[in-house]
PDB file of N, CA and C in Angstrom:
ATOM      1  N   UNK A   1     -27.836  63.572 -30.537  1.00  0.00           N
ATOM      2  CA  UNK A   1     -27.042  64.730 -30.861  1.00  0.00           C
ATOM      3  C   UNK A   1     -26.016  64.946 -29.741  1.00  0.00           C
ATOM      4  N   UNK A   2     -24.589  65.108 -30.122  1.00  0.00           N
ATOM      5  CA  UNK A   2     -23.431  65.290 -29.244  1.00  0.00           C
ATOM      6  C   UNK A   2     -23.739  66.810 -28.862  1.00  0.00           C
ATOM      7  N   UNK A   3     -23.389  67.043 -27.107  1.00  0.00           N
ATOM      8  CA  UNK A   3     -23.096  68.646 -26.396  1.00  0.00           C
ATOM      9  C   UNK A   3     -22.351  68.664 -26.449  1.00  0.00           C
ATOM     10  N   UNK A   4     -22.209  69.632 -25.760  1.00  0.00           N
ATOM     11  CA  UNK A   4     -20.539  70.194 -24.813  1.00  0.00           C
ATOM     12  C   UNK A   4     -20.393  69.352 -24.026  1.00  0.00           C
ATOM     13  N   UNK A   5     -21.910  69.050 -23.134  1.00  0.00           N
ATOM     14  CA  UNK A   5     -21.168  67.718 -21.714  1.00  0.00           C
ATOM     15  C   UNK A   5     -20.609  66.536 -22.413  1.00  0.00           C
ATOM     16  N   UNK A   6     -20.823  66.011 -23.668  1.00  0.00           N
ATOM     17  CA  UNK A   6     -20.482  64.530 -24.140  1.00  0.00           C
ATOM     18  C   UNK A   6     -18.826  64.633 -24.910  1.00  0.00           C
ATOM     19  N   UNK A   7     -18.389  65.938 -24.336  1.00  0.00           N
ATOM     20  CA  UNK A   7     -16.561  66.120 -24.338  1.00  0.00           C
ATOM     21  C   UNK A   7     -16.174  65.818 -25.966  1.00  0.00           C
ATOM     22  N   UNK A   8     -15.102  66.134 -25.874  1.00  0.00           N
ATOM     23  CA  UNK A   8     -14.322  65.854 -27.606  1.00  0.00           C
ATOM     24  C   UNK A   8     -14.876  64.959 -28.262  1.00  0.00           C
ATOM     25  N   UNK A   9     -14.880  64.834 -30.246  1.00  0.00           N
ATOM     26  CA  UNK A   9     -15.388  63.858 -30.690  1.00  0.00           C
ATOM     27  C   UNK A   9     -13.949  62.628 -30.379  1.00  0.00           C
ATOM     28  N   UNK A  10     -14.475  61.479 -30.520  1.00  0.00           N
ATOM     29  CA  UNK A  10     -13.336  60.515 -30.806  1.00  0.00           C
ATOM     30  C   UNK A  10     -12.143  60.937 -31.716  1.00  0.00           C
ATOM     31  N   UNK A  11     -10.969  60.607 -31.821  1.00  0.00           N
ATOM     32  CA  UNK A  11     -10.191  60.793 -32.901  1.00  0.00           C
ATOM     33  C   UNK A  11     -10.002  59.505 -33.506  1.00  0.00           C
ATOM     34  N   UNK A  12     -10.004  59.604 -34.843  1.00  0.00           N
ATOM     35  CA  UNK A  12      -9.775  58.029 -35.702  1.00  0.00           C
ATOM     36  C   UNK A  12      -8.126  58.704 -35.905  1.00  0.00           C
ATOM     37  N   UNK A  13      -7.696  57.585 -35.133  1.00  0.00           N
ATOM     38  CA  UNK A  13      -5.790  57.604 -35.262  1.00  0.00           C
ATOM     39  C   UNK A  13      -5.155  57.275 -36.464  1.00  0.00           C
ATOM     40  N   UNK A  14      -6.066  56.506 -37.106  1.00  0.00           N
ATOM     41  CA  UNK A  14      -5.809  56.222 -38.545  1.00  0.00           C
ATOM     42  C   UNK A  14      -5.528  57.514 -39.600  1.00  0.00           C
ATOM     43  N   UNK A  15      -6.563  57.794 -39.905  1.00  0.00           N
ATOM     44  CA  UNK A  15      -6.809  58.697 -40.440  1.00  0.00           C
ATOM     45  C   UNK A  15      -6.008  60.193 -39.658  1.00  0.00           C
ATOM     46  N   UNK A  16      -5.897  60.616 -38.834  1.00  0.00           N
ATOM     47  CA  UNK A  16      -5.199  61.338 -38.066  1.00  0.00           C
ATOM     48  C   UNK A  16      -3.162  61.021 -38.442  1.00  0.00           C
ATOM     49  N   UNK A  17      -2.941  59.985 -38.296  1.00  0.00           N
ATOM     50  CA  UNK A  17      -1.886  59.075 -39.204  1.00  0.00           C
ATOM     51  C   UNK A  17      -1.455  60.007 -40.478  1.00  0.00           C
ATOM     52  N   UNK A  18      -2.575  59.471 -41.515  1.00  0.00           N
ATOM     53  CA  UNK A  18      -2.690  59.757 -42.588  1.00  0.00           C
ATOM     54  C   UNK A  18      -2.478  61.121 -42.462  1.00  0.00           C
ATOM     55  N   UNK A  19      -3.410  61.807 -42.634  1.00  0.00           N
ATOM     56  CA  UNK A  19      -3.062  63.425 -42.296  1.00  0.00           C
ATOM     57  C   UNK A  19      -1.859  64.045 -41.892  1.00  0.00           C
ATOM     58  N   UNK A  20      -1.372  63.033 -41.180  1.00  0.00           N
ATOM     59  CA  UNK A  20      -0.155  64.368 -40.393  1.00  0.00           C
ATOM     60  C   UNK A  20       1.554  63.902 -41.811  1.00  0.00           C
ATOM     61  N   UNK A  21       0.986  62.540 -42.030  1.00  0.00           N
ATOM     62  CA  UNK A  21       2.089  61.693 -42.945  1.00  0.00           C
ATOM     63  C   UNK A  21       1.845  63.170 -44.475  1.00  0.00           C
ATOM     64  N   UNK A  22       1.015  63.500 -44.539  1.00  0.00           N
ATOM     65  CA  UNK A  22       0.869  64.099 -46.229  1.00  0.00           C
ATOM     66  C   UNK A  22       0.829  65.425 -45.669  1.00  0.00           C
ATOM     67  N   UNK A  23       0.704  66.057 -44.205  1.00  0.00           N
ATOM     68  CA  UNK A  23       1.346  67.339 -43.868  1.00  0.00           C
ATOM     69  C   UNK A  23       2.690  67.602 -43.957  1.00  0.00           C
ATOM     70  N   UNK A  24       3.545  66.473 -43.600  1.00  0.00           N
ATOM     71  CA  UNK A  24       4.916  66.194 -43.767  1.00  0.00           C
ATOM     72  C   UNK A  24       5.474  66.540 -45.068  1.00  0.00           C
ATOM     73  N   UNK A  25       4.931  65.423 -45.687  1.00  0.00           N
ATOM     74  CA  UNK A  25       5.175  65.508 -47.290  1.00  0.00           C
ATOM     75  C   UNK A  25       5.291  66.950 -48.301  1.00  0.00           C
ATOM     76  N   UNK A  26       4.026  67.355 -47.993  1.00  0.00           N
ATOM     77  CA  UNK A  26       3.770  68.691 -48.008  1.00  0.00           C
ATOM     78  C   UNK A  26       4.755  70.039 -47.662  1.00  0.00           C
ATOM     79  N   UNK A  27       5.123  70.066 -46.641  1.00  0.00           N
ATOM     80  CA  UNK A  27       5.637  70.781 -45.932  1.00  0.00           C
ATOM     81  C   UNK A  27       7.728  70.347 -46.138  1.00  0.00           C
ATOM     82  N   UNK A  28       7.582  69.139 -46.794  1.00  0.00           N
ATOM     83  CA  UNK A  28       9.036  69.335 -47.045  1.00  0.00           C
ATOM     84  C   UNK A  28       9.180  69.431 -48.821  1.00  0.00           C
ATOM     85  N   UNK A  29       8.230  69.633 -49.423  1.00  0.00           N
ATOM     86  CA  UNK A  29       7.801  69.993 -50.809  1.00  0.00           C
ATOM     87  C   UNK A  29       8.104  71.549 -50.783  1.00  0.00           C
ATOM     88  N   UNK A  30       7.337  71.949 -49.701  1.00  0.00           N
ATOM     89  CA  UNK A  30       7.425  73.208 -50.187  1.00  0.00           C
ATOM     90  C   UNK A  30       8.373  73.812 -49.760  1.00  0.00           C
ATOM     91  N   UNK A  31       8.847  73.463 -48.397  1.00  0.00           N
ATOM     92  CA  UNK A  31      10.869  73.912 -48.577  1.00  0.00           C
ATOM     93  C   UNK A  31      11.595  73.750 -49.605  1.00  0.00           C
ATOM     94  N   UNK A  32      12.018  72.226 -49.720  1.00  0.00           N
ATOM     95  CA  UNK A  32      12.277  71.720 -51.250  1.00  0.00           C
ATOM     96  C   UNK A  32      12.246  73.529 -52.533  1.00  0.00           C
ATOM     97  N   UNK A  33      10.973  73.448 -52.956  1.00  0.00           N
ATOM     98  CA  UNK A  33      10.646  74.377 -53.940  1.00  0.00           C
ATOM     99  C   UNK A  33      10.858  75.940 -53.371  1.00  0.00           C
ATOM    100  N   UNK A  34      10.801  76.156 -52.490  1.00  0.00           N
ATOM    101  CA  UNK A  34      10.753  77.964 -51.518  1.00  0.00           C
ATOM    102  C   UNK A  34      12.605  78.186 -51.118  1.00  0.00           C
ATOM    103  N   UNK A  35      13.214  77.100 -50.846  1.00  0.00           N
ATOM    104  CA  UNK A  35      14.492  77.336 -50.680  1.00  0.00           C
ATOM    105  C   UNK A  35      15.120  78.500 -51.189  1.00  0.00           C
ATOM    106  N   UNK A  36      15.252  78.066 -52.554  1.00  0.00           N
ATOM    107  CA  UNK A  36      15.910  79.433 -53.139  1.00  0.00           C
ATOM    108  C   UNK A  36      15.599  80.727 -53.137  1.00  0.00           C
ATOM    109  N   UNK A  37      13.810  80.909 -52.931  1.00  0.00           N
ATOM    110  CA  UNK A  37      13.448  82.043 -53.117  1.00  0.00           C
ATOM    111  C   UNK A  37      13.510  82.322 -51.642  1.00  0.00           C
ATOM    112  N   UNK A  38      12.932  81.736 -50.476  1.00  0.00           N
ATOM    113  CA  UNK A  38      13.513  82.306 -49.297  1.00  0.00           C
ATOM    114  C   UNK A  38      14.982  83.090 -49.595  1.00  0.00           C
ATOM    115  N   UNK A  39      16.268  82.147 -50.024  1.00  0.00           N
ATOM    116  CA  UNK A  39      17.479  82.469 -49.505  1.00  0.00           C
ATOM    117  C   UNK A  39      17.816  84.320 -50.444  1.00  0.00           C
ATOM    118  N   UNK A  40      16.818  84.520 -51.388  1.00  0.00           N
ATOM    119  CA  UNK A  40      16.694  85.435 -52.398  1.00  0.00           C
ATOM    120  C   UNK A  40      15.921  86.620 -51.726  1.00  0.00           C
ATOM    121  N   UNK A  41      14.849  86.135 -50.975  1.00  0.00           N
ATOM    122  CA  UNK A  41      14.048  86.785 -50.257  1.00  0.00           C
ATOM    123  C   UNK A  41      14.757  88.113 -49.129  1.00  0.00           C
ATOM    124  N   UNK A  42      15.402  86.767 -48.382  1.00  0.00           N
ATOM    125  CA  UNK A  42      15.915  87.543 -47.259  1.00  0.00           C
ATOM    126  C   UNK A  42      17.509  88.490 -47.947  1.00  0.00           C
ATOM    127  N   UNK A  43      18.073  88.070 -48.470  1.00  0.00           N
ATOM    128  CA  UNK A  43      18.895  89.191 -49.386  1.00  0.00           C
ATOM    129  C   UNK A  43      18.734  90.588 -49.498  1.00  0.00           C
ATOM    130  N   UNK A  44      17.335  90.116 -50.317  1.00  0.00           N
ATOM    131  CA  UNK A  44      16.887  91.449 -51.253  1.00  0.00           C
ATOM    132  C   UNK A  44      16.620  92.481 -49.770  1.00  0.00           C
ATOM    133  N   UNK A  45      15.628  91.572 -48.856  1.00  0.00           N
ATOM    134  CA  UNK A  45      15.231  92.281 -47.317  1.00  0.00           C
ATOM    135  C   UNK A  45      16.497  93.030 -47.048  1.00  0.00           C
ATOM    136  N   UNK A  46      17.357  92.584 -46.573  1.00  0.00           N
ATOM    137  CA  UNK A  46      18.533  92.711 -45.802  1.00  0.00           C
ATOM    138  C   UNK A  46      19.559  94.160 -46.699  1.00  0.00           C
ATOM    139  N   UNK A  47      19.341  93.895 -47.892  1.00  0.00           N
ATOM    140  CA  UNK A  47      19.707  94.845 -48.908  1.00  0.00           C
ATOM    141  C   UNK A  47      19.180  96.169 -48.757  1.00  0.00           C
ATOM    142  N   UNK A  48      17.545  96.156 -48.560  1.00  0.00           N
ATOM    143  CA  UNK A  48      16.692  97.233 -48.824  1.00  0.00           C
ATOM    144  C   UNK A  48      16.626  97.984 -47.681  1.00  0.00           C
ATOM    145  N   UNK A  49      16.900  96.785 -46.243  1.00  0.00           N
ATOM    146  CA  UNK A  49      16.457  97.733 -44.582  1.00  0.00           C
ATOM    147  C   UNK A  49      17.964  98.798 -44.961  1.00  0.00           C
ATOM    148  N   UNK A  50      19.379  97.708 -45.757  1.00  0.00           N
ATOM    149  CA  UNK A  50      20.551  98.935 -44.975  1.00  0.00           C
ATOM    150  C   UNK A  50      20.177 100.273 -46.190  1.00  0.00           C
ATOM    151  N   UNK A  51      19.943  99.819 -47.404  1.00  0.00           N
ATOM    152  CA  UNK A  51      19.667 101.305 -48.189  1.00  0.00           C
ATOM    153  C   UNK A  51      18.756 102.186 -46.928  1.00  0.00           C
ATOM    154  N   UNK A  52      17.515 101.937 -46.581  1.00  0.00           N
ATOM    155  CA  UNK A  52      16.877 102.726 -45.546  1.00  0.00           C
ATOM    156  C   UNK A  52      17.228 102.977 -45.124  1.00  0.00           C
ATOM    157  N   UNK A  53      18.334 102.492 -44.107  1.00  0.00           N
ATOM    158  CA  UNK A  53      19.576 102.957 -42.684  1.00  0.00           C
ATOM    159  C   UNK A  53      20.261 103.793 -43.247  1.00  0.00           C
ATOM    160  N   UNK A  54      20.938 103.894 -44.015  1.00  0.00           N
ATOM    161  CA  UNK A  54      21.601 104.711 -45.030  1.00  0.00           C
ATOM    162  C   UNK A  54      21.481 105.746 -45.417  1.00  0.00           C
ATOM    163  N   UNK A  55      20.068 106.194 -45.910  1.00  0.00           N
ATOM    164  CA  UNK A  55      19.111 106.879 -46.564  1.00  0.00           C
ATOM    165  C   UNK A  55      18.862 107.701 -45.276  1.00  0.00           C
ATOM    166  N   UNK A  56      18.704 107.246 -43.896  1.00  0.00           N
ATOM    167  CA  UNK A  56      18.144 107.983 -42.829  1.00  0.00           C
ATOM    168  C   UNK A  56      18.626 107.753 -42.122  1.00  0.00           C
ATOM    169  N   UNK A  57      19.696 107.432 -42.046  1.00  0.00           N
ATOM    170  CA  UNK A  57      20.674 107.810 -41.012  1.00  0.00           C
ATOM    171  C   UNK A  57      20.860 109.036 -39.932  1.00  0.00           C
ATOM    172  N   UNK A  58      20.510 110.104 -40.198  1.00  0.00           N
ATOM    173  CA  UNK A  58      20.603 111.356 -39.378  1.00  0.00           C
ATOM    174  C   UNK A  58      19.434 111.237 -38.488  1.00  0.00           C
ATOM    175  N   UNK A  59      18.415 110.876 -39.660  1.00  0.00           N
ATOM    176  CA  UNK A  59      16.873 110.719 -38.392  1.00  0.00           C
ATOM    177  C   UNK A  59      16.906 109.684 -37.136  1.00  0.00           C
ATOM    178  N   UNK A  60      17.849 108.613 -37.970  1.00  0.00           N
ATOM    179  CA  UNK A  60      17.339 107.542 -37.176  1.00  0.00           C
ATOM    180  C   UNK A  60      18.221 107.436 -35.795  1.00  0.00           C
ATOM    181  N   UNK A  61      19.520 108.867 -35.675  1.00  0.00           N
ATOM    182  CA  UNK A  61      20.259 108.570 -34.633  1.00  0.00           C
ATOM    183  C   UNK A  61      19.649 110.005 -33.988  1.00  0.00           C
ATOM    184  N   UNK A  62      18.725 111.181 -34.662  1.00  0.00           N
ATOM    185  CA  UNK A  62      17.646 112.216 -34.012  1.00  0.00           C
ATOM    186  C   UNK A  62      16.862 111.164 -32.860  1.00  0.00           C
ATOM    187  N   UNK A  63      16.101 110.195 -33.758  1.00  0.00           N
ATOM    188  CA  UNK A  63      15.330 109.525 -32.938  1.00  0.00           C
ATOM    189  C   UNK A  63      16.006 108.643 -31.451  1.00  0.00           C
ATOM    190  N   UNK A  64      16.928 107.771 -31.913  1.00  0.00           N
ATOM    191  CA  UNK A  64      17.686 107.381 -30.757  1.00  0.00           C
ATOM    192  C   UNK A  64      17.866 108.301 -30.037  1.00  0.00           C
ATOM    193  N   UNK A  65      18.816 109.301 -30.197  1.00  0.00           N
ATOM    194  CA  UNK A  65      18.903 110.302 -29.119  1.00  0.00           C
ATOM    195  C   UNK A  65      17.905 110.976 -28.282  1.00  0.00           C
ATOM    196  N   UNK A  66      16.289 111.460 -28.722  1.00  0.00           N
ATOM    197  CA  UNK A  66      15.568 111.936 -28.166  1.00  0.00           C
ATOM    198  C   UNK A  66      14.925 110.468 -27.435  1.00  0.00           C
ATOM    199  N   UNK A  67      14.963 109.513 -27.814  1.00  0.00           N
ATOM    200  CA  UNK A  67      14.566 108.351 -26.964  1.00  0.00           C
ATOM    201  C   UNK A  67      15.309 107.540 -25.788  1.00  0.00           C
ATOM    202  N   UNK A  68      16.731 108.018 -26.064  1.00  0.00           N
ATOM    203  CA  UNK A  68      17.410 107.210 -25.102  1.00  0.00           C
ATOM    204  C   UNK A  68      18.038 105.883 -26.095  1.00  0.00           C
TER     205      UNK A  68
END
């Protein structure tokens, strides 16, 4: 039975290989497919913080002012 004193298991580089090759894959799949909705995402964000700014504007320069 492996401890703590008998340090890290081995790594099989192979397989470690493999893994990181279909993390890749993966990971440019799902940009690929998320693109648009990211670029939709941050819009809608960016849309909704200035309605808020907008919306509270008086508070939000109350608050600056009593904060510095």
């Amino acid at each position: 039975m492996a401890t703590a004193m008998d340090g890290p298991p081995a790594i099989d580089e192979a397989k470690l290989a493999e893994a990181q090759a279909w993390e890749r894959k993966v990971a440019v799949a799902n940009w690929d497919c998320s693109r648009e909705l990211y670029q939709v995402q941050s819009r809608i964000s960016a849309e909704l913080e200035q309605e808020f700014i907008d919306a509270n504007r008086g508070r939000i320069d109350e608050l600056l002012e009593q904060n510095g």
